[in-house]
PDB file of N, CA and C in Angstrom:
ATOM      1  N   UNK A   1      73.609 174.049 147.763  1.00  0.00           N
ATOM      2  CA  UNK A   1      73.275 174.620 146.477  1.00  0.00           C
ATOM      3  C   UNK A   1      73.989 175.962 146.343  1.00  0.00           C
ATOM      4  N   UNK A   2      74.703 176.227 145.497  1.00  0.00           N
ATOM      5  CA  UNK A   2      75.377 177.156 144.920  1.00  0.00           C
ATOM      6  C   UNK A   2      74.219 178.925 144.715  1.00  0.00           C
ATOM      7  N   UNK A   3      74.903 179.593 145.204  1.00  0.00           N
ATOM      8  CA  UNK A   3      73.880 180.958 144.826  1.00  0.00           C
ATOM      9  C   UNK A   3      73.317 180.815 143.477  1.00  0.00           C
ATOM     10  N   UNK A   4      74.259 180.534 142.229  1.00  0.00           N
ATOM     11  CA  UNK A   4      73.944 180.680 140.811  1.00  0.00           C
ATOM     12  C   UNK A   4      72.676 179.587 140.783  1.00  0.00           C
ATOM     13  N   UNK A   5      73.004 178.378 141.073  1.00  0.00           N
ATOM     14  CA  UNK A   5      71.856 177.520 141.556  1.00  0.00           C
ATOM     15  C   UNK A   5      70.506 177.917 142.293  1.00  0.00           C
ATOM     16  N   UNK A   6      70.598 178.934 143.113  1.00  0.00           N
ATOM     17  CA  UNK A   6      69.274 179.379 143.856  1.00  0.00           C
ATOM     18  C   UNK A   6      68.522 180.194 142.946  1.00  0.00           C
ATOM     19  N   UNK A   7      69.396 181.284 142.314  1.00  0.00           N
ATOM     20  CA  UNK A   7      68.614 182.126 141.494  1.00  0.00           C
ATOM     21  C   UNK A   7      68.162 181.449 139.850  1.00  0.00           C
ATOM     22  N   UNK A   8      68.606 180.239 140.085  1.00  0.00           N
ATOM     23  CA  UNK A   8      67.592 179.680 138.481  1.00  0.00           C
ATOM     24  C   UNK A   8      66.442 179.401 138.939  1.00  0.00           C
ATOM     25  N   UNK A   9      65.413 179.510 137.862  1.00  0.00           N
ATOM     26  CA  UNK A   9      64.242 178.438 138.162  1.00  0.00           C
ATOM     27  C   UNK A   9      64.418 177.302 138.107  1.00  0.00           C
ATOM     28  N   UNK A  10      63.740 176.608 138.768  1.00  0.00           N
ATOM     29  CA  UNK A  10      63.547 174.888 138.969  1.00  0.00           C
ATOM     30  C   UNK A  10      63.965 174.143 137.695  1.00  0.00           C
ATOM     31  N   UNK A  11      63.637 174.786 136.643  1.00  0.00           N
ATOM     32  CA  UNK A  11      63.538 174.034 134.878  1.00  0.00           C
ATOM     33  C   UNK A  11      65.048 174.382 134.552  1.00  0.00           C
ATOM     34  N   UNK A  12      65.808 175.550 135.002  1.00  0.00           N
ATOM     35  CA  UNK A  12      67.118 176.024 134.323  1.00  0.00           C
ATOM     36  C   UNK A  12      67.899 175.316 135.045  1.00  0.00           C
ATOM     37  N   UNK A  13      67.900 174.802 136.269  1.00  0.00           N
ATOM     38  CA  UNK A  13      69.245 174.267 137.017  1.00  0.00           C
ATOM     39  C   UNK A  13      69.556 172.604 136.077  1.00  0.00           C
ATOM     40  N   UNK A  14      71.034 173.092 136.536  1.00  0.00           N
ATOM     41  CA  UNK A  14      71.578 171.588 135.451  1.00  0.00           C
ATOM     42  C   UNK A  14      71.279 170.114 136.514  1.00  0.00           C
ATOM     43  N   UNK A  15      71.244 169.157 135.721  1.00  0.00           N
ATOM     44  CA  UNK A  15      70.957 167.995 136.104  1.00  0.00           C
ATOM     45  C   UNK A  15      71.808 167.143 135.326  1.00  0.00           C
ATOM     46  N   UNK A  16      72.540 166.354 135.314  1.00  0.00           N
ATOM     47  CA  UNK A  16      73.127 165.166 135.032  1.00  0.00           C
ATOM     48  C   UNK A  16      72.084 164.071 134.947  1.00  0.00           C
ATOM     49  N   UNK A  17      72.348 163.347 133.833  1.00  0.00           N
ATOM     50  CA  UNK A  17      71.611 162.322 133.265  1.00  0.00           C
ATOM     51  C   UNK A  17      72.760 161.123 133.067  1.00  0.00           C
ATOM     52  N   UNK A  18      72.373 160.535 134.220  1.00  0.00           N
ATOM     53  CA  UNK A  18      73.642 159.138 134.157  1.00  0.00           C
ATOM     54  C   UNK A  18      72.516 157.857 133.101  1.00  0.00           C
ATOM     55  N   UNK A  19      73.291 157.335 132.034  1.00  0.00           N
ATOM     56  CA  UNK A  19      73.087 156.176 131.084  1.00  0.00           C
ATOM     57  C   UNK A  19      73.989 155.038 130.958  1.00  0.00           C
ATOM     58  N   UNK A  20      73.803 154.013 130.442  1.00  0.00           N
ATOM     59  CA  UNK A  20      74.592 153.444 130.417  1.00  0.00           C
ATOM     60  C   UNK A  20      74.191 152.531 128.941  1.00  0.00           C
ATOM     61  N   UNK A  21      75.172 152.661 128.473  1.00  0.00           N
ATOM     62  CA  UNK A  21      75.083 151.611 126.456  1.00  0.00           C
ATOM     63  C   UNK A  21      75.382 150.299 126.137  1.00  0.00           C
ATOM     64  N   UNK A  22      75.012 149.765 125.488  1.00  0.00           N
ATOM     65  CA  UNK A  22      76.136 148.920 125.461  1.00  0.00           C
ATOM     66  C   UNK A  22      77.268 148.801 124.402  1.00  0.00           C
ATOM     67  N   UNK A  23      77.804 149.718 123.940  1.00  0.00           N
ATOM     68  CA  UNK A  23      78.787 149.816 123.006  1.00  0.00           C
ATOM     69  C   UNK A  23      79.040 151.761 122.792  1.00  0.00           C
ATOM     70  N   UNK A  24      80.259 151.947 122.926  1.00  0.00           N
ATOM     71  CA  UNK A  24      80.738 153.359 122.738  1.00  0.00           C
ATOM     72  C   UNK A  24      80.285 153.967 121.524  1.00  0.00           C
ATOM     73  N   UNK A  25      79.881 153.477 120.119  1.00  0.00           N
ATOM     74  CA  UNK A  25      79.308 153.946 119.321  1.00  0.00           C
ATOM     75  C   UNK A  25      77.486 154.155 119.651  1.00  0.00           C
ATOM     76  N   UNK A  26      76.916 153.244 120.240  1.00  0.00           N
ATOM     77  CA  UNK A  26      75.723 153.459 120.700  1.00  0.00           C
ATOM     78  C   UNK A  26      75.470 154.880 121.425  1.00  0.00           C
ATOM     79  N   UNK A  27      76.723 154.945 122.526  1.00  0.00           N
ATOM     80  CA  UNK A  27      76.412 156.142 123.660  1.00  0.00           C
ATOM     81  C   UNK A  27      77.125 157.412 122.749  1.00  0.00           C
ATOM     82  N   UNK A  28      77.539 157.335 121.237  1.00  0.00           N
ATOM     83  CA  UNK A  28      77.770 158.467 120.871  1.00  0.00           C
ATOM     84  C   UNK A  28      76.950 159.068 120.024  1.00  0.00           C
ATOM     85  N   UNK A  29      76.326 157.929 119.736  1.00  0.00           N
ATOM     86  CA  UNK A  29      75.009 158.141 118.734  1.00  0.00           C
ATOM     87  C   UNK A  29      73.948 158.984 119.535  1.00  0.00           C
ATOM     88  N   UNK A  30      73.785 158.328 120.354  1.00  0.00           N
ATOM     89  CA  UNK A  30      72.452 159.275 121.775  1.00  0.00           C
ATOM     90  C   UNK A  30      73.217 160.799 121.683  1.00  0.00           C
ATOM     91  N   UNK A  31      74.345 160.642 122.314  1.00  0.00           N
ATOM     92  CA  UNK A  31      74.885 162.256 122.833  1.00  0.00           C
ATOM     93  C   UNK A  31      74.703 163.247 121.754  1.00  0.00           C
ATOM     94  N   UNK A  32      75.531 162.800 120.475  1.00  0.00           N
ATOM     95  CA  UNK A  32      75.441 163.523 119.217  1.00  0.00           C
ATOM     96  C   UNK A  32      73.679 164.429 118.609  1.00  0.00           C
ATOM     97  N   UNK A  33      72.424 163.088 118.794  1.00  0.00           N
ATOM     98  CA  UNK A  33      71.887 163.724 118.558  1.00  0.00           C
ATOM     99  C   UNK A  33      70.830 164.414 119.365  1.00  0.00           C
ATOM    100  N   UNK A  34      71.204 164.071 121.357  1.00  0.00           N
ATOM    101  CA  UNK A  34      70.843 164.934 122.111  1.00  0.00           C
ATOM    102  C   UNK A  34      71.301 166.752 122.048  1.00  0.00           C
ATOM    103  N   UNK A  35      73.269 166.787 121.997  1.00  0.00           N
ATOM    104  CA  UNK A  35      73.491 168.147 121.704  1.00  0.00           C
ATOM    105  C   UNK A  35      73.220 168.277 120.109  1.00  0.00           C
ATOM    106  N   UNK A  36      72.847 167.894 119.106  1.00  0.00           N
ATOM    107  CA  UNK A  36      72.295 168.879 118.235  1.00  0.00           C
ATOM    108  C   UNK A  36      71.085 169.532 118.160  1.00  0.00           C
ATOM    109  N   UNK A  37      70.027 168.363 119.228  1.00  0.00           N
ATOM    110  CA  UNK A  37      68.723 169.089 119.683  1.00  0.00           C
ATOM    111  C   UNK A  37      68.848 170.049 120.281  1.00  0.00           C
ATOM    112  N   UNK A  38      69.660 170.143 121.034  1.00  0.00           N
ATOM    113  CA  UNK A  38      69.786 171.349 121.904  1.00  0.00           C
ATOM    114  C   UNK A  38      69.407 171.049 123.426  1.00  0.00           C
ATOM    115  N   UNK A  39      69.092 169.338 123.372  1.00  0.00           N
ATOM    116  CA  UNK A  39      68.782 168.589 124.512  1.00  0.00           C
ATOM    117  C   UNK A  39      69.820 168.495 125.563  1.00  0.00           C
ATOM    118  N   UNK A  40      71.138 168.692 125.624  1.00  0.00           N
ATOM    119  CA  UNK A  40      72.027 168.602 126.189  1.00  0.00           C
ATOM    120  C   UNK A  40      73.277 169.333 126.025  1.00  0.00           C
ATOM    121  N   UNK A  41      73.705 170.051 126.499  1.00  0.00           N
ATOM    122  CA  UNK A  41      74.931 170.374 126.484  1.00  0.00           C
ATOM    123  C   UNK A  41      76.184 169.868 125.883  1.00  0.00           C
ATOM    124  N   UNK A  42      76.392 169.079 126.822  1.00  0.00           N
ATOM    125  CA  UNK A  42      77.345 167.862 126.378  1.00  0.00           C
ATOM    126  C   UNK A  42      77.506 166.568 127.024  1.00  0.00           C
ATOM    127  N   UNK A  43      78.026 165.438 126.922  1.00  0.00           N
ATOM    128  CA  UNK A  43      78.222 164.095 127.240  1.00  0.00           C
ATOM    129  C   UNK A  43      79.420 163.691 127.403  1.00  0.00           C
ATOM    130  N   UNK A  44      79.560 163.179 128.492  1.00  0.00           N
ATOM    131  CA  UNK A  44      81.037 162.545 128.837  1.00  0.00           C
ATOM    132  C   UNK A  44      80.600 160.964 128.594  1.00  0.00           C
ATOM    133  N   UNK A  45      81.458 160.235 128.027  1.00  0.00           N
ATOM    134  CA  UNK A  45      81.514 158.995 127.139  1.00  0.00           C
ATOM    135  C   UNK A  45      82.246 158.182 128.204  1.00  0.00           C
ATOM    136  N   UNK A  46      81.755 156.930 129.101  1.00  0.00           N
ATOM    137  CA  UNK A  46      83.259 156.051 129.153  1.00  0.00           C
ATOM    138  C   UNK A  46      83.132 154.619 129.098  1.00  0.00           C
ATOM    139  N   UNK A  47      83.530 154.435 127.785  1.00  0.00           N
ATOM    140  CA  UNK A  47      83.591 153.018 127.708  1.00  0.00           C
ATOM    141  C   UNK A  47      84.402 152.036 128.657  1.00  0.00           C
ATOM    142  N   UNK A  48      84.443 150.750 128.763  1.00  0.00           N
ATOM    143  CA  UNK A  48      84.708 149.396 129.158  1.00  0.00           C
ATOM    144  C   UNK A  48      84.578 149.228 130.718  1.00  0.00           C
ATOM    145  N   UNK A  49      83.294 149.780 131.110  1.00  0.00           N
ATOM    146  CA  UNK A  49      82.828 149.419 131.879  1.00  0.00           C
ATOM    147  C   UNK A  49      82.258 147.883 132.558  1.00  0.00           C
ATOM    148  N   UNK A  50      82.504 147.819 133.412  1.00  0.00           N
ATOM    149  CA  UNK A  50      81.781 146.166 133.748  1.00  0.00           C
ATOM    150  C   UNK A  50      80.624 146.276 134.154  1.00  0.00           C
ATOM    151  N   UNK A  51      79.425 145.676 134.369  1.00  0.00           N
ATOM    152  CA  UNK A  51      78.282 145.459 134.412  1.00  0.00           C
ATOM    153  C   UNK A  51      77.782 144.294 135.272  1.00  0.00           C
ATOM    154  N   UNK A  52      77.165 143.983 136.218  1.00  0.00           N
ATOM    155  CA  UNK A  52      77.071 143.043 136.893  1.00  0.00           C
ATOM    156  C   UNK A  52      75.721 143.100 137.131  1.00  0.00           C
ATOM    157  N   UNK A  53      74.549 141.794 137.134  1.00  0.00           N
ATOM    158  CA  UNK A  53      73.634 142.459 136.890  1.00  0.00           C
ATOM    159  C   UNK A  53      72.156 140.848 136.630  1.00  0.00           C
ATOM    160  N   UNK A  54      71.040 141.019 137.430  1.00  0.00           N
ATOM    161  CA  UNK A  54      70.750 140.075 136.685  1.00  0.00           C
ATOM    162  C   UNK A  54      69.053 139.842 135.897  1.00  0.00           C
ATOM    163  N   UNK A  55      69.280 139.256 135.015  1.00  0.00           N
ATOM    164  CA  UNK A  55      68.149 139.450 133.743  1.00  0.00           C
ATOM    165  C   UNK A  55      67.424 138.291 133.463  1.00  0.00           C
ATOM    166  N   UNK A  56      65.960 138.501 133.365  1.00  0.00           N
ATOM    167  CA  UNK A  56      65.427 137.135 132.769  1.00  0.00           C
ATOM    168  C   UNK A  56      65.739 135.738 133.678  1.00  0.00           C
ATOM    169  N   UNK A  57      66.058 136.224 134.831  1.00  0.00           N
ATOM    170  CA  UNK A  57      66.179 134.933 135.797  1.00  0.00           C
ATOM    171  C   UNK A  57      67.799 134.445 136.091  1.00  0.00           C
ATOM    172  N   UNK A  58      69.054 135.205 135.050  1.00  0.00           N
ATOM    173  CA  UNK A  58      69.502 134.328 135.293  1.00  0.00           C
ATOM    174  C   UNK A  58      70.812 135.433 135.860  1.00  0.00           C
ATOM    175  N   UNK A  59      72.111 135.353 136.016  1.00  0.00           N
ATOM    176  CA  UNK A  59      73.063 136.617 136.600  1.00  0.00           C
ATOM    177  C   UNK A  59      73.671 136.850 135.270  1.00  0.00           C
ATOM    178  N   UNK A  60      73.871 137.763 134.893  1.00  0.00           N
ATOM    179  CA  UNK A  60      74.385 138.110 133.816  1.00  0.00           C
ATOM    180  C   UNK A  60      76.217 139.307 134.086  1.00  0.00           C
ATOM    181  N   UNK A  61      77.349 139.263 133.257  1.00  0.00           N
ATOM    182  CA  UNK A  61      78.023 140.004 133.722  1.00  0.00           C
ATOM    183  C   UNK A  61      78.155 140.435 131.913  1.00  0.00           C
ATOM    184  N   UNK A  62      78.925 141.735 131.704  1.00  0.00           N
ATOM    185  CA  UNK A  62      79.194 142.312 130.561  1.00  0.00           C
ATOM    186  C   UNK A  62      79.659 143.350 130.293  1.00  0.00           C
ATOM    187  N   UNK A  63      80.286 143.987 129.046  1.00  0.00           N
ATOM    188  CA  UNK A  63      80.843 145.069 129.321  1.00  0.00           C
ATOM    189  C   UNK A  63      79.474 145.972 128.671  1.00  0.00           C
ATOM    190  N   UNK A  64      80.003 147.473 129.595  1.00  0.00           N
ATOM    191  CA  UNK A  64      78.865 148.372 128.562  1.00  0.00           C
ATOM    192  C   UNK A  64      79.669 149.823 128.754  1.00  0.00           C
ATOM    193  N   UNK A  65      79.250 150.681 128.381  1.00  0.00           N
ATOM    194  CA  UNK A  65      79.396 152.317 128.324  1.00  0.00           C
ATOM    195  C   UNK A  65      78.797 153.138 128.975  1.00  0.00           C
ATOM    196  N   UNK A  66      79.179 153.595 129.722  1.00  0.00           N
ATOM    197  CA  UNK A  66      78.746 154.687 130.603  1.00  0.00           C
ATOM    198  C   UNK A  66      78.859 156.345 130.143  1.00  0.00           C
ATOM    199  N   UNK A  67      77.402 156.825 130.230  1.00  0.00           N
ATOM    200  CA  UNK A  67      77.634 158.326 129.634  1.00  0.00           C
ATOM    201  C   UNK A  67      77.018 158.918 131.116  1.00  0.00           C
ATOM    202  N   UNK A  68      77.019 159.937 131.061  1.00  0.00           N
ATOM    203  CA  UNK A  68      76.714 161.141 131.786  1.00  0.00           C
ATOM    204  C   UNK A  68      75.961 162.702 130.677  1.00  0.00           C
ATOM    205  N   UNK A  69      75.000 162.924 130.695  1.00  0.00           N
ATOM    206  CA  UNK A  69      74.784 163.947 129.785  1.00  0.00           C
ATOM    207  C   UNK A  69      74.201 165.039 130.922  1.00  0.00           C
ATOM    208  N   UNK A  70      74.881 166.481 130.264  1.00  0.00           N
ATOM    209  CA  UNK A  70      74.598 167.618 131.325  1.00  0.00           C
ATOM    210  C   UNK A  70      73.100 168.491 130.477  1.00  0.00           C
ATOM    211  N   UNK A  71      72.582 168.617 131.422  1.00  0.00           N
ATOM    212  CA  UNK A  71      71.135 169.185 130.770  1.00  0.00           C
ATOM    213  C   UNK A  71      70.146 170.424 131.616  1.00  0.00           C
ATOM    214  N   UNK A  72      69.291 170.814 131.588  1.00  0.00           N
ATOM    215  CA  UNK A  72      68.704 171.409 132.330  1.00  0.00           C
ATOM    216  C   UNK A  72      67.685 170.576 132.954  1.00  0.00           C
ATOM    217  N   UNK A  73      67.363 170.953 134.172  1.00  0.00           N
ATOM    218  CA  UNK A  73      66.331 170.157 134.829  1.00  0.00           C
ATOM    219  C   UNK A  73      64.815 170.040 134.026  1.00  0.00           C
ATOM    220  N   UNK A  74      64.484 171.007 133.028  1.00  0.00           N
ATOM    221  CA  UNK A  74      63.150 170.906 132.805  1.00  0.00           C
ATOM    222  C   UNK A  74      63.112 169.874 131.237  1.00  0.00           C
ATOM    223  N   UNK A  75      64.896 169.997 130.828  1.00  0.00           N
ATOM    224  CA  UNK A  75      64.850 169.308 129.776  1.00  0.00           C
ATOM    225  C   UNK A  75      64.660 167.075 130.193  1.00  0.00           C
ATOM    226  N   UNK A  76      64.776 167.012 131.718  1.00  0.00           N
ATOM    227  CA  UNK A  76      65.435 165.679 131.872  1.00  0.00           C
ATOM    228  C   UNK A  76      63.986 164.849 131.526  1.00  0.00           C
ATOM    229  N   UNK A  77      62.625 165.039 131.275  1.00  0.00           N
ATOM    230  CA  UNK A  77      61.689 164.034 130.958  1.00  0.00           C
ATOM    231  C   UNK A  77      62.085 163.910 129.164  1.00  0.00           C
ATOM    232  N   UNK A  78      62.153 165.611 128.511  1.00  0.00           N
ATOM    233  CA  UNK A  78      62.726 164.981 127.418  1.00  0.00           C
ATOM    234  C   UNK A  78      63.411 164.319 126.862  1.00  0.00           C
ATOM    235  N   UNK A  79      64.857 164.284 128.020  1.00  0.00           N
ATOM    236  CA  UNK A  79      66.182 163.650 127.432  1.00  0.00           C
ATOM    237  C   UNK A  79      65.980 162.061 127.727  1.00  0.00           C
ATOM    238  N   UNK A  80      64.931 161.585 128.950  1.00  0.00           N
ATOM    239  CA  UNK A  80      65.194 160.816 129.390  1.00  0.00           C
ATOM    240  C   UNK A  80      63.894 159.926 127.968  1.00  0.00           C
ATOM    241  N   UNK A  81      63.209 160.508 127.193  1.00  0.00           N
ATOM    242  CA  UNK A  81      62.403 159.782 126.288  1.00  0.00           C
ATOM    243  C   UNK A  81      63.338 159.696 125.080  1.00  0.00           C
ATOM    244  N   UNK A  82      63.868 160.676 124.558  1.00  0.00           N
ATOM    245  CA  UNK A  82      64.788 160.366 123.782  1.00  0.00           C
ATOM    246  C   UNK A  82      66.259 159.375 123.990  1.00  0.00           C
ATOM    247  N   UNK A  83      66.832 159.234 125.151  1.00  0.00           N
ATOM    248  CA  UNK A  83      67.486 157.928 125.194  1.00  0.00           C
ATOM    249  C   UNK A  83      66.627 156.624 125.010  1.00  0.00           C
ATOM    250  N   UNK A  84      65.540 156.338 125.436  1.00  0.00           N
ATOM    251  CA  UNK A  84      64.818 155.273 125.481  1.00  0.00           C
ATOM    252  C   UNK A  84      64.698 155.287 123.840  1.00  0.00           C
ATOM    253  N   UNK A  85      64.048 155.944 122.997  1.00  0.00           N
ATOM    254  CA  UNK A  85      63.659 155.711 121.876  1.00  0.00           C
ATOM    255  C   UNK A  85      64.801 155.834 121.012  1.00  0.00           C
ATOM    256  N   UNK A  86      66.379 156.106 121.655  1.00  0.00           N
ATOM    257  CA  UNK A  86      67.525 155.861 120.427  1.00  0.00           C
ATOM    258  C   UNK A  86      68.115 154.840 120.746  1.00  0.00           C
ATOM    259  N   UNK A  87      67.841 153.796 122.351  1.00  0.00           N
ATOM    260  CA  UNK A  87      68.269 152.843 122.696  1.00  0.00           C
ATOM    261  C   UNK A  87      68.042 151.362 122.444  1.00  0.00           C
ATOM    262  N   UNK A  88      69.725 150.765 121.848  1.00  0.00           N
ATOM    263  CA  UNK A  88      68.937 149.401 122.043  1.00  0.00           C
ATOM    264  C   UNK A  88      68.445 148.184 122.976  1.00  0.00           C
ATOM    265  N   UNK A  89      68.725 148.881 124.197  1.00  0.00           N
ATOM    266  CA  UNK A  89      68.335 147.966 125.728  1.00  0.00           C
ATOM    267  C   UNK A  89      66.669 148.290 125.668  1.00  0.00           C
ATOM    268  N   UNK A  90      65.827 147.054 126.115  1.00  0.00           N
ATOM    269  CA  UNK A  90      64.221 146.777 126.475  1.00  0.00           C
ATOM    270  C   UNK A  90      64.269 147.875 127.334  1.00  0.00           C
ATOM    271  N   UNK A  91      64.770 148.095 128.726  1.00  0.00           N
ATOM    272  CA  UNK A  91      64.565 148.698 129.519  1.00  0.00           C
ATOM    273  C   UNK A  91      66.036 149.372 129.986  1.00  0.00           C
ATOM    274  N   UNK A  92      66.703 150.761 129.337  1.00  0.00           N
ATOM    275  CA  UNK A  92      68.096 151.401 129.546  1.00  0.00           C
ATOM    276  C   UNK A  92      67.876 152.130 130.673  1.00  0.00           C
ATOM    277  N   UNK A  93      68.998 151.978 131.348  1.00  0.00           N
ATOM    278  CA  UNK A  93      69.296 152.557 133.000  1.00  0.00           C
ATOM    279  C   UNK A  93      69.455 153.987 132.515  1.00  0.00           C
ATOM    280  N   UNK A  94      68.290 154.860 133.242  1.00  0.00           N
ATOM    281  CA  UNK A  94      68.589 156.059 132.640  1.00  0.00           C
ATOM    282  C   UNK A  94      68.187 156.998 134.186  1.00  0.00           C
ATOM    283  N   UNK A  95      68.909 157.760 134.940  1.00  0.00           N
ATOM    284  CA  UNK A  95      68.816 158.202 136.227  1.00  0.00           C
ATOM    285  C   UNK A  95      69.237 159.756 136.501  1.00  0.00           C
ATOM    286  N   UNK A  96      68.132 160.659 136.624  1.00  0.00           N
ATOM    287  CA  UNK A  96      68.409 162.521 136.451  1.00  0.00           C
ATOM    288  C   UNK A  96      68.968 162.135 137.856  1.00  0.00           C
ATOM    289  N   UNK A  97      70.646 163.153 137.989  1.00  0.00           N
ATOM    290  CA  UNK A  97      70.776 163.241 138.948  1.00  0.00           C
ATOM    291  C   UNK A  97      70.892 164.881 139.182  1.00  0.00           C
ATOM    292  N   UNK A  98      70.682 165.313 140.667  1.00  0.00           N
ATOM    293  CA  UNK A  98      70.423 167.022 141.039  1.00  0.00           C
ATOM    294  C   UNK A  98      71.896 167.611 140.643  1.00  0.00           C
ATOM    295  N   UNK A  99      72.810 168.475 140.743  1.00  0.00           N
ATOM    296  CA  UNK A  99      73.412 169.241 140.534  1.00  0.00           C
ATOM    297  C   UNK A  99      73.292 170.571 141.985  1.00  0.00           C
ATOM    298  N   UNK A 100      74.064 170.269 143.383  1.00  0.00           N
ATOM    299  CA  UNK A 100      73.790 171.265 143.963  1.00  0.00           C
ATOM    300  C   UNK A 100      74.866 172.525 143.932  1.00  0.00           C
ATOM    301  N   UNK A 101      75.459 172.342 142.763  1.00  0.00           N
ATOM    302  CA  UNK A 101      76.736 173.685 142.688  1.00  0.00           C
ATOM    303  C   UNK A 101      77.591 173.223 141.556  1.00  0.00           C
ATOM    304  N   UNK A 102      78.819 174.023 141.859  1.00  0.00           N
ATOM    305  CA  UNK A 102      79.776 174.302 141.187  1.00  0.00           C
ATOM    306  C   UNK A 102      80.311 175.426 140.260  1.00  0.00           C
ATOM    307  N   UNK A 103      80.722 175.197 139.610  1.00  0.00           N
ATOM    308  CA  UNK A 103      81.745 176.331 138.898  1.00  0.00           C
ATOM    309  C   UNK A 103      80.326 177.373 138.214  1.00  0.00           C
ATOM    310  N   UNK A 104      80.083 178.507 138.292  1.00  0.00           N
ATOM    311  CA  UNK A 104      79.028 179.063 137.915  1.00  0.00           C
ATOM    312  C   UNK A 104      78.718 179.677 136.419  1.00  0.00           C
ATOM    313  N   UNK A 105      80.243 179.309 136.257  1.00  0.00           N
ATOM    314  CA  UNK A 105      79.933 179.557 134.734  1.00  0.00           C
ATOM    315  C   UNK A 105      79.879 179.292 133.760  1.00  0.00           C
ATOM    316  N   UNK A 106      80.401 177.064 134.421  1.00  0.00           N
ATOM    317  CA  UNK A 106      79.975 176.127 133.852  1.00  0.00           C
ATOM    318  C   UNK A 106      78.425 175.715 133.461  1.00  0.00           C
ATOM    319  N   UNK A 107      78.167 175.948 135.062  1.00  0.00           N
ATOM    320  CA  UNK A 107      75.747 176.312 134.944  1.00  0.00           C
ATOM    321  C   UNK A 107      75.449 177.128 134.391  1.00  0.00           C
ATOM    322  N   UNK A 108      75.834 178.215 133.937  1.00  0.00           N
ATOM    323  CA  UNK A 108      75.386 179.082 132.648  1.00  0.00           C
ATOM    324  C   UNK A 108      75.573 178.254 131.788  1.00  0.00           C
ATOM    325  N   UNK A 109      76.971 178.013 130.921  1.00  0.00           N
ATOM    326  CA  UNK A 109      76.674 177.530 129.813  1.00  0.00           C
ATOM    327  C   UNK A 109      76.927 176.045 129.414  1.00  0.00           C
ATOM    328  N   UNK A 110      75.606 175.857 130.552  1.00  0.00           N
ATOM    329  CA  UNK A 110      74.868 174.148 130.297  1.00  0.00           C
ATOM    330  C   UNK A 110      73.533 174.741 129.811  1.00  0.00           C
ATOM    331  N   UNK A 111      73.421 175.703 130.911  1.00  0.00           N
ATOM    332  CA  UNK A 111      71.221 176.755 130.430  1.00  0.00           C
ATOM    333  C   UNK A 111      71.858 177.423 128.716  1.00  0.00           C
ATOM    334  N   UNK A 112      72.959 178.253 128.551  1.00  0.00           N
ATOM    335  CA  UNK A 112      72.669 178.467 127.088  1.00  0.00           C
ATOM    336  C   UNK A 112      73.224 177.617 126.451  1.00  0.00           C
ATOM    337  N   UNK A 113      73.815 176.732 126.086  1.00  0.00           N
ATOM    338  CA  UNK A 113      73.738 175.655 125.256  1.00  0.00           C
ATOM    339  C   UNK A 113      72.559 174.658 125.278  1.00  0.00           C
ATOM    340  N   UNK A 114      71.515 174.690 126.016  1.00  0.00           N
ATOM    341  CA  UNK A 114      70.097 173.647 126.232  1.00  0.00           C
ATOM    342  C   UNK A 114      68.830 175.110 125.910  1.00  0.00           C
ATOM    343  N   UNK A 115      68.884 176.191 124.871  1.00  0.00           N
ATOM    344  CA  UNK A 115      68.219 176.556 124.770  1.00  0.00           C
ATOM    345  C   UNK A 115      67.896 176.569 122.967  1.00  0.00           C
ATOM    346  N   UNK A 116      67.157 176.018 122.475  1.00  0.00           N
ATOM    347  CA  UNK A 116      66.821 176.110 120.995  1.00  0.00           C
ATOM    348  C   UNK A 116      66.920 177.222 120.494  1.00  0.00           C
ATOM    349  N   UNK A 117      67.841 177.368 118.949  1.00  0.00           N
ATOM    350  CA  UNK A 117      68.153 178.635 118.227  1.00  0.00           C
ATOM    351  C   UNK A 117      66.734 179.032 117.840  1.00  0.00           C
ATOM    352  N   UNK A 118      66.640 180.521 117.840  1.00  0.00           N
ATOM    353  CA  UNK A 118      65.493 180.824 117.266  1.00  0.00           C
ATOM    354  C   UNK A 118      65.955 181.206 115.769  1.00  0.00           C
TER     355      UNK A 118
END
């Protein structure tokens, strides 16, 4: 863990939110209106992904979209209800991952871009 990382609180350190869509307009629709909430920073998009996978009994393969959204740790129960409720998968792969470093002034401004304008 990065110093800049030690001195946040638990809620400010960034977390990555790996998703996955099934169509690149779907995963831009989520991102768009996660960063206008102020839910996320930003989203890296990558479509034509393969998918392997199996459902309802039977193996299923397909393409889908893979996002990544950067957030704060205290925001990831929010972000992770708001993908579910802008998603059209029954059950969308949605997984906070930790963040133990990096560039420090990228983790700043993931915490002020994930803070609501007053």
């Amino acid at each position: 863990m990065s110093e800049a990382q030690r001195k946040q609180p638990d809620a400010d350190r960034m977390v990555m939110i790996y998703t996955t869509c099934e169509t690149p307009d779907e995963a831009k629709t989520i991102a768009r209106e996660l960063v206008n909430r102020k839910l996320a920073a930003c989203a890296n998009i990558f479509p034509g992904m393969t998918a392997v996978f199996e459902w309802d009994g039977a193996a299923q393969e397909g393409e889908e979209t893979a996002m990544f959204v950067k957030t704060r740790a205290g925001l990831a129960a929010e972000v992770t209800q708001e993908i579910k409720r802008l998603h059209s998968y029954d059950v969308p792969a949605v997984a906070v991952l930790e963040v133990s470093g990096g560039n420090t002034d990228f983790l700043d401004w993931v915490a002020e871009q994930t803070v609501p304008q007053k």
